[in-house]
PDB file of N, CA and C in Angstrom:
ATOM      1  N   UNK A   1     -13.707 -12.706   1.543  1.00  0.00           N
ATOM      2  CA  UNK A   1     -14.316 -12.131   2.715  1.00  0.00           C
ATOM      3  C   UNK A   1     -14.918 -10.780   2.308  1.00  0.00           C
ATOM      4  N   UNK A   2     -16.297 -10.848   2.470  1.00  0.00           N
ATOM      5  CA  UNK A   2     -16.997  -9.260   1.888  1.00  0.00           C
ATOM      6  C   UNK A   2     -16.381  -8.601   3.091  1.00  0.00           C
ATOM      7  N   UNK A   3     -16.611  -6.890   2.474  1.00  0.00           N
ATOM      8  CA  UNK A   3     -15.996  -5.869   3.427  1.00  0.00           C
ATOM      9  C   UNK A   3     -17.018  -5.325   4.235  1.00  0.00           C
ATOM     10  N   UNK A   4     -17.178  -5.227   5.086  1.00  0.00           N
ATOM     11  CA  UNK A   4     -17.923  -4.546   6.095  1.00  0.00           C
ATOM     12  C   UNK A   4     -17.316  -3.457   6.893  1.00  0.00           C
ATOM     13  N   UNK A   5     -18.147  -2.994   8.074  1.00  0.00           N
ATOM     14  CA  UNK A   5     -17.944  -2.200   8.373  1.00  0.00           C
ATOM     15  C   UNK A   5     -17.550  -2.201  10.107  1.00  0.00           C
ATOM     16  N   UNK A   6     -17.576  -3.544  10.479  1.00  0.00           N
ATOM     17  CA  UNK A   6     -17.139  -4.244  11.751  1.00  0.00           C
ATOM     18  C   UNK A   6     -15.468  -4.118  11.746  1.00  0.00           C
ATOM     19  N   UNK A   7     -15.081  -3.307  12.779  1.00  0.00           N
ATOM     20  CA  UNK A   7     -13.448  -3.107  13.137  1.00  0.00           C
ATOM     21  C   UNK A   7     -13.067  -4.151  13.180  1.00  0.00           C
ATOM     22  N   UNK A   8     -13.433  -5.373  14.480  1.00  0.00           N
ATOM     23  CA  UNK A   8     -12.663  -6.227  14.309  1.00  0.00           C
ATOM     24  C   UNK A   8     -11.771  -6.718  12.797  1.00  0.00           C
ATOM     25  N   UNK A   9     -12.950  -7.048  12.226  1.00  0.00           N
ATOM     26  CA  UNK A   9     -12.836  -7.662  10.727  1.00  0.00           C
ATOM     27  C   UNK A   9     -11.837  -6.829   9.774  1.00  0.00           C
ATOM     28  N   UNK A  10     -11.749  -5.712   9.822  1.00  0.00           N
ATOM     29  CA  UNK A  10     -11.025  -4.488   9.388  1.00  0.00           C
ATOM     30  C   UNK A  10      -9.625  -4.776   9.395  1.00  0.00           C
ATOM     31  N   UNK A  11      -9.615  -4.848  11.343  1.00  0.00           N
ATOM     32  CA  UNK A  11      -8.439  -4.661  11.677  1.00  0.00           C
ATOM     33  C   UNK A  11      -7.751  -5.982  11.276  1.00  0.00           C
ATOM     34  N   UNK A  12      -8.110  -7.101  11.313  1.00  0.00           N
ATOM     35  CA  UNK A  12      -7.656  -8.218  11.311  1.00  0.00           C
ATOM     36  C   UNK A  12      -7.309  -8.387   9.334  1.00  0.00           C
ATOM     37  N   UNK A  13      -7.812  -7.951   8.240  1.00  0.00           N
ATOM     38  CA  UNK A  13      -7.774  -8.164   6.991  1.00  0.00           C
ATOM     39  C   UNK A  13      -6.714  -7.647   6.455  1.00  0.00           C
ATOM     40  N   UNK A  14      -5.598  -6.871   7.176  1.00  0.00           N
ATOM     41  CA  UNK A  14      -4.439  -6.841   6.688  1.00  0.00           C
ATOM     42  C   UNK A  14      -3.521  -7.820   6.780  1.00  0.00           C
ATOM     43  N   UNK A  15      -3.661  -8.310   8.137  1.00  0.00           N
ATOM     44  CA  UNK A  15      -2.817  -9.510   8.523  1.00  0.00           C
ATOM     45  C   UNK A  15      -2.822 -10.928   7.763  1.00  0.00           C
ATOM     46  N   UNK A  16      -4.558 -10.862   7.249  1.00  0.00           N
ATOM     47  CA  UNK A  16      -4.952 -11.975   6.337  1.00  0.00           C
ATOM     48  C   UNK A  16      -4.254 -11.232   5.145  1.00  0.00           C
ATOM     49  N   UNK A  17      -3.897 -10.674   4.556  1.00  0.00           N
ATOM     50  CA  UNK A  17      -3.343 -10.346   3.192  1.00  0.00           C
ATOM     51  C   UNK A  17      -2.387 -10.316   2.957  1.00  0.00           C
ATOM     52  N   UNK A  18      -1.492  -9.931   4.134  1.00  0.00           N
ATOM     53  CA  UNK A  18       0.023 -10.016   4.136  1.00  0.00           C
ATOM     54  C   UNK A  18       0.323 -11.639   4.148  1.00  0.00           C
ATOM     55  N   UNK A  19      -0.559 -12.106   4.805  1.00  0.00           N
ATOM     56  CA  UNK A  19       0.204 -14.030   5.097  1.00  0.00           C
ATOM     57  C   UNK A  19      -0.185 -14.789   3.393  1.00  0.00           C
ATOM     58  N   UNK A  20      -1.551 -13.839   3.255  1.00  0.00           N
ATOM     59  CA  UNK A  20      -1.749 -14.690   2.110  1.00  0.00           C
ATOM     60  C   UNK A  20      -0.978 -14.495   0.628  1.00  0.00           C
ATOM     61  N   UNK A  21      -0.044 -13.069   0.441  1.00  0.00           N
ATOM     62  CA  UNK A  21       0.769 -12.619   0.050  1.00  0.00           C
ATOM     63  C   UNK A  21       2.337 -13.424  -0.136  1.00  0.00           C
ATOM     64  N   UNK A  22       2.609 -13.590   1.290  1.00  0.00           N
ATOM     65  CA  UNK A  22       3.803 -14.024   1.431  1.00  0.00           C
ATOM     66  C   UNK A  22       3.986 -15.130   1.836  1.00  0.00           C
ATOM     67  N   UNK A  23       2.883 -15.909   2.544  1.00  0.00           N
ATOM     68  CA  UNK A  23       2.818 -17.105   2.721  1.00  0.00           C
ATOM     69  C   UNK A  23       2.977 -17.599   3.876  1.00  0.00           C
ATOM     70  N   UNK A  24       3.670 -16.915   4.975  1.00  0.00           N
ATOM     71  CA  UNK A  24       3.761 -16.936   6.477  1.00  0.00           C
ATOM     72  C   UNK A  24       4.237 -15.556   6.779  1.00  0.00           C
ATOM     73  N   UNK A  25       4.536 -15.409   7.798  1.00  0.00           N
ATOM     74  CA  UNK A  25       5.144 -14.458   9.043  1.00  0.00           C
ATOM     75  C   UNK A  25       6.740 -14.790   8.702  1.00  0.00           C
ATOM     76  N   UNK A  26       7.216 -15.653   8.951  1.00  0.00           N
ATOM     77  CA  UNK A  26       8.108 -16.525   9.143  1.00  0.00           C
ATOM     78  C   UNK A  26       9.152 -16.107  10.698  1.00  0.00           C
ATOM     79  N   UNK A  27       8.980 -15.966  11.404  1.00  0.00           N
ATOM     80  CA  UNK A  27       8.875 -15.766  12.704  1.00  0.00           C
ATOM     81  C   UNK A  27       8.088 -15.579  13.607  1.00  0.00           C
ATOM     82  N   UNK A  28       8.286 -15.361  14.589  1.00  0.00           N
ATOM     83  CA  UNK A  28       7.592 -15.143  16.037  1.00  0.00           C
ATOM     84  C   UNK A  28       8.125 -13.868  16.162  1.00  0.00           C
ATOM     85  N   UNK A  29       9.166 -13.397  15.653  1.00  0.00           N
ATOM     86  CA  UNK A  29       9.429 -12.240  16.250  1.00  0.00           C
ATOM     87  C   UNK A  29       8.511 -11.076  15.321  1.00  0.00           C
ATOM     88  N   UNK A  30       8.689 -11.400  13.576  1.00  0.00           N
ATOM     89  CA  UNK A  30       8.113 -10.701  12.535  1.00  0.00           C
ATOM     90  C   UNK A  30       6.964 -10.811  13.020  1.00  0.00           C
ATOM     91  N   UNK A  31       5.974 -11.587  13.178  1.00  0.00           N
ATOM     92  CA  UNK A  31       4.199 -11.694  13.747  1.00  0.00           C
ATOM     93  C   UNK A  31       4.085 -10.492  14.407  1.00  0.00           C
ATOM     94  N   UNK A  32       4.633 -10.331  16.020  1.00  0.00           N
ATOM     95  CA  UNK A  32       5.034  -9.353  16.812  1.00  0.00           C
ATOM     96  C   UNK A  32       5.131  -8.263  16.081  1.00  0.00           C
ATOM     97  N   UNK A  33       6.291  -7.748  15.534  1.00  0.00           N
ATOM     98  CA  UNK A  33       6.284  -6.757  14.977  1.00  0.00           C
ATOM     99  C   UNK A  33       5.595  -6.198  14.022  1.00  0.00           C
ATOM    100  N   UNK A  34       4.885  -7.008  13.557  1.00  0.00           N
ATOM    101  CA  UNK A  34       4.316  -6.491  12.602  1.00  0.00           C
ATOM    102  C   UNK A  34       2.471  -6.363  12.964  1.00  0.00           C
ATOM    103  N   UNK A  35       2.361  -6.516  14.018  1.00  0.00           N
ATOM    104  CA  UNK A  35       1.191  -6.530  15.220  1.00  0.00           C
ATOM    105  C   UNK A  35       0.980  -5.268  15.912  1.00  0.00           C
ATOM    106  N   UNK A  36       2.433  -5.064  16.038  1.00  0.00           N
ATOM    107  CA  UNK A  36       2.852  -3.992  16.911  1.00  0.00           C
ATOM    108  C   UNK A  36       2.386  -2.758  16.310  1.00  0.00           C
ATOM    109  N   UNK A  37       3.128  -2.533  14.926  1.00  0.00           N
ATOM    110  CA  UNK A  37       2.996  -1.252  13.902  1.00  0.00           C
ATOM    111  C   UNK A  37       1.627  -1.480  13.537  1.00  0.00           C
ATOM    112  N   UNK A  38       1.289  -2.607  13.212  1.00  0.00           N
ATOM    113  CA  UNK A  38      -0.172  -2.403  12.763  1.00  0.00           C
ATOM    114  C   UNK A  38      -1.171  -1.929  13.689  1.00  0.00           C
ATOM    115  N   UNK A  39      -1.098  -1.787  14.853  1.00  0.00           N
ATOM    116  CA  UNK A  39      -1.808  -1.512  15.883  1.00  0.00           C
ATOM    117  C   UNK A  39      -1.533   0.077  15.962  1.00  0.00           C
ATOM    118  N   UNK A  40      -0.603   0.275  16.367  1.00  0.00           N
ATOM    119  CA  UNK A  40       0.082   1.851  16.581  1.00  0.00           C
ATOM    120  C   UNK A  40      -0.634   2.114  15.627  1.00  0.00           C
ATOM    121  N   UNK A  41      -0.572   2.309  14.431  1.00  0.00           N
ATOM    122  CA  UNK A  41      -1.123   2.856  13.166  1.00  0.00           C
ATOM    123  C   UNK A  41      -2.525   3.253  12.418  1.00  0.00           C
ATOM    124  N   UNK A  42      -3.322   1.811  12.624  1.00  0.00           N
ATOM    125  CA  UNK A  42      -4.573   1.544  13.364  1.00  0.00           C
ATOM    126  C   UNK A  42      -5.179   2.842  13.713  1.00  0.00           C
ATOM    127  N   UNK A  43      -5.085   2.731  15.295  1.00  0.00           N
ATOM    128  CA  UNK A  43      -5.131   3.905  16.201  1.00  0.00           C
ATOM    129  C   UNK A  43      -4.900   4.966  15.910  1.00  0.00           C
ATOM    130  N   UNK A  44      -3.364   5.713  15.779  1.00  0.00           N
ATOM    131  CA  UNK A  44      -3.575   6.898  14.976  1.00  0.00           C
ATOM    132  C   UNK A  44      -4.081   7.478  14.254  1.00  0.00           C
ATOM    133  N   UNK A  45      -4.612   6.233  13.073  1.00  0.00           N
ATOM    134  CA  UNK A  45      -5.452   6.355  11.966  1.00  0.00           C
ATOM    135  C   UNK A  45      -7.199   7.071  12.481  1.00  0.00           C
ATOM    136  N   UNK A  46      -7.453   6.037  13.870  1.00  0.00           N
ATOM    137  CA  UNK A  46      -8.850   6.383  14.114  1.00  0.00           C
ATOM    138  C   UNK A  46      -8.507   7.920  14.880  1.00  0.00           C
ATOM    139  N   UNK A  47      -7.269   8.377  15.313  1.00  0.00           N
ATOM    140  CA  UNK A  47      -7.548   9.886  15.902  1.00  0.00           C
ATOM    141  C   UNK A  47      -7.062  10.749  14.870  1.00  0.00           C
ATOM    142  N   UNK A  48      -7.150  10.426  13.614  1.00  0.00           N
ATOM    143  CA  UNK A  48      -7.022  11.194  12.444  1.00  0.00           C
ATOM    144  C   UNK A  48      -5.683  12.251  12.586  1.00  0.00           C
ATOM    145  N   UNK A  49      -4.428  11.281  13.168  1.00  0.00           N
ATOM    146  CA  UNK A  49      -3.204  11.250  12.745  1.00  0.00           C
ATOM    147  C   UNK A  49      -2.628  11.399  12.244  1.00  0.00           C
ATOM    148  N   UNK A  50      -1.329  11.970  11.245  1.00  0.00           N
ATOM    149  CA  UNK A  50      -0.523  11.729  10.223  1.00  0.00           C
ATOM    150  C   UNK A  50       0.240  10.859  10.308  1.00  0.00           C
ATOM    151  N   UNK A  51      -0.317   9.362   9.838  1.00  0.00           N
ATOM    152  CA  UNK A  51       1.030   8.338   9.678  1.00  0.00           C
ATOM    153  C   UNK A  51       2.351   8.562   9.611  1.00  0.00           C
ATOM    154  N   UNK A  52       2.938   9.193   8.555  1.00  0.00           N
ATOM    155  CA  UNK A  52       4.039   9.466   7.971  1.00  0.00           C
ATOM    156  C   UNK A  52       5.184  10.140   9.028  1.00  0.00           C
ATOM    157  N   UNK A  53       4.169  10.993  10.378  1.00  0.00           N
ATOM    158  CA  UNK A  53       4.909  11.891  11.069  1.00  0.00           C
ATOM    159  C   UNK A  53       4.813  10.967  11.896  1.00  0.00           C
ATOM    160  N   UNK A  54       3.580   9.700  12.313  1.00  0.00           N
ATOM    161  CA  UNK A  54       3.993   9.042  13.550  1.00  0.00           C
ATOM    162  C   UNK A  54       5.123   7.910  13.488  1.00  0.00           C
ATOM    163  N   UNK A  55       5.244   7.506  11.921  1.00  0.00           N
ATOM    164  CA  UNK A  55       6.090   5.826  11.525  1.00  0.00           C
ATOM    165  C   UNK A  55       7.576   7.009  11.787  1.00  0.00           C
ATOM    166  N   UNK A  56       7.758   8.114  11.447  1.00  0.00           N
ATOM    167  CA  UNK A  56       8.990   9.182  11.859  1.00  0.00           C
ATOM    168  C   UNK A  56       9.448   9.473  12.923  1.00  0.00           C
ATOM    169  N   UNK A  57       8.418   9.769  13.933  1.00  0.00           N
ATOM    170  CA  UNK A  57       8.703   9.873  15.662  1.00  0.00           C
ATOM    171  C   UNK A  57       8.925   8.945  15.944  1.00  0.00           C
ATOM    172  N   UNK A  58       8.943   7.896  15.285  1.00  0.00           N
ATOM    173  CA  UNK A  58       9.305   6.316  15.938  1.00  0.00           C
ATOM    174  C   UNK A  58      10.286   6.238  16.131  1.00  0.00           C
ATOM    175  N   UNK A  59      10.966   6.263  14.261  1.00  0.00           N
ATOM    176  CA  UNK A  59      12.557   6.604  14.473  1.00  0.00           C
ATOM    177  C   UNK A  59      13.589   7.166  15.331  1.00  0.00           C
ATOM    178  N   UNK A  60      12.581   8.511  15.349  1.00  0.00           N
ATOM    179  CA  UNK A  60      13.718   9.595  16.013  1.00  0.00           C
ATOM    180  C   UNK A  60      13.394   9.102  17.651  1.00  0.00           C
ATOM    181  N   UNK A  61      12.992   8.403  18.495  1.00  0.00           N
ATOM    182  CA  UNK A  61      12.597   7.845  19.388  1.00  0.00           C
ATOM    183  C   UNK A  61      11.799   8.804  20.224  1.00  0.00           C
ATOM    184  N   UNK A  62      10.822   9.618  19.667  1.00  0.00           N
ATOM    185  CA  UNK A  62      10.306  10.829  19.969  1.00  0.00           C
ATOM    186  C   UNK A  62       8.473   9.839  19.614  1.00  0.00           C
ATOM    187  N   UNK A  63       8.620   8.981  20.420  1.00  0.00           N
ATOM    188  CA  UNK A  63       6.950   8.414  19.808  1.00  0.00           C
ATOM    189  C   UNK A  63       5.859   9.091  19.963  1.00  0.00           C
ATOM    190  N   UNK A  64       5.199   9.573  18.938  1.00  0.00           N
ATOM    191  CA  UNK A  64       3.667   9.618  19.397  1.00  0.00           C
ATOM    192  C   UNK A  64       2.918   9.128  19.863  1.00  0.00           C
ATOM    193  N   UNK A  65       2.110   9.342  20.798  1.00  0.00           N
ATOM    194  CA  UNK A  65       1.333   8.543  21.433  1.00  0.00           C
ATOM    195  C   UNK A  65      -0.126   8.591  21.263  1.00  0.00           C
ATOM    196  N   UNK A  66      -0.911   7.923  21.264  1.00  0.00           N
ATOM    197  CA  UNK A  66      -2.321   7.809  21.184  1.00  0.00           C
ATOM    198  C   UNK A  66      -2.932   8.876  22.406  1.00  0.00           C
ATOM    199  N   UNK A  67      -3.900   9.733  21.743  1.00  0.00           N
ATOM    200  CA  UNK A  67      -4.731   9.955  22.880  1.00  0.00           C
ATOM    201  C   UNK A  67      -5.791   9.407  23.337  1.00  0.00           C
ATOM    202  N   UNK A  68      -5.900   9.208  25.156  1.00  0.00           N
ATOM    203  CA  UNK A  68      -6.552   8.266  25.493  1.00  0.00           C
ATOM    204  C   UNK A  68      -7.838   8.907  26.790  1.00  0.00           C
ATOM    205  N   UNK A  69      -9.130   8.523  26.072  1.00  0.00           N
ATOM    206  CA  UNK A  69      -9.971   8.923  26.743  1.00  0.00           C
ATOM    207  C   UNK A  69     -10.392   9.178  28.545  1.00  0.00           C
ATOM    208  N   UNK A  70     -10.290   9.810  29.095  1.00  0.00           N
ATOM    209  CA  UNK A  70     -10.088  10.297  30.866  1.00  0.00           C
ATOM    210  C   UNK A  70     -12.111   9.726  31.182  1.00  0.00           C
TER     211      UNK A  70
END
């Protein structure tokens, strides 16, 4: 798949790499979760975020949140 510059395609080419990596999800629940973070992350990424401090506030149950246009 050439790389472009279309988000969809972006966003979706990790998910193709991880399955094609490992070979499935192997759950319904792992899919989910791993949908979940990829999304959160994503996003942060486009409001030029620090990952490291948001995958951390997760933990500490102190989440960061996306800011969202009014």
């Amino acid at each position: 798949m050439p790389i472009t510059n279309n988000l969809a395609e972006q966003a979706l080419r990790m998910a193709k790499v991880k399955q094609k990596i490992s070979g499935c999800f192997g759950t319904e629940h792992g899919v989910d979760t791993f949908f979940t973070i990829r999304s959160h992350l994503a996003t942060m990424n486009k409001q030029k975020a620090k990952l490291f401090a948001c995958l951390v506030s997760v933990f500490n149950r102190q989440t960061i949140q996306p800011r969202f246009a009014t």
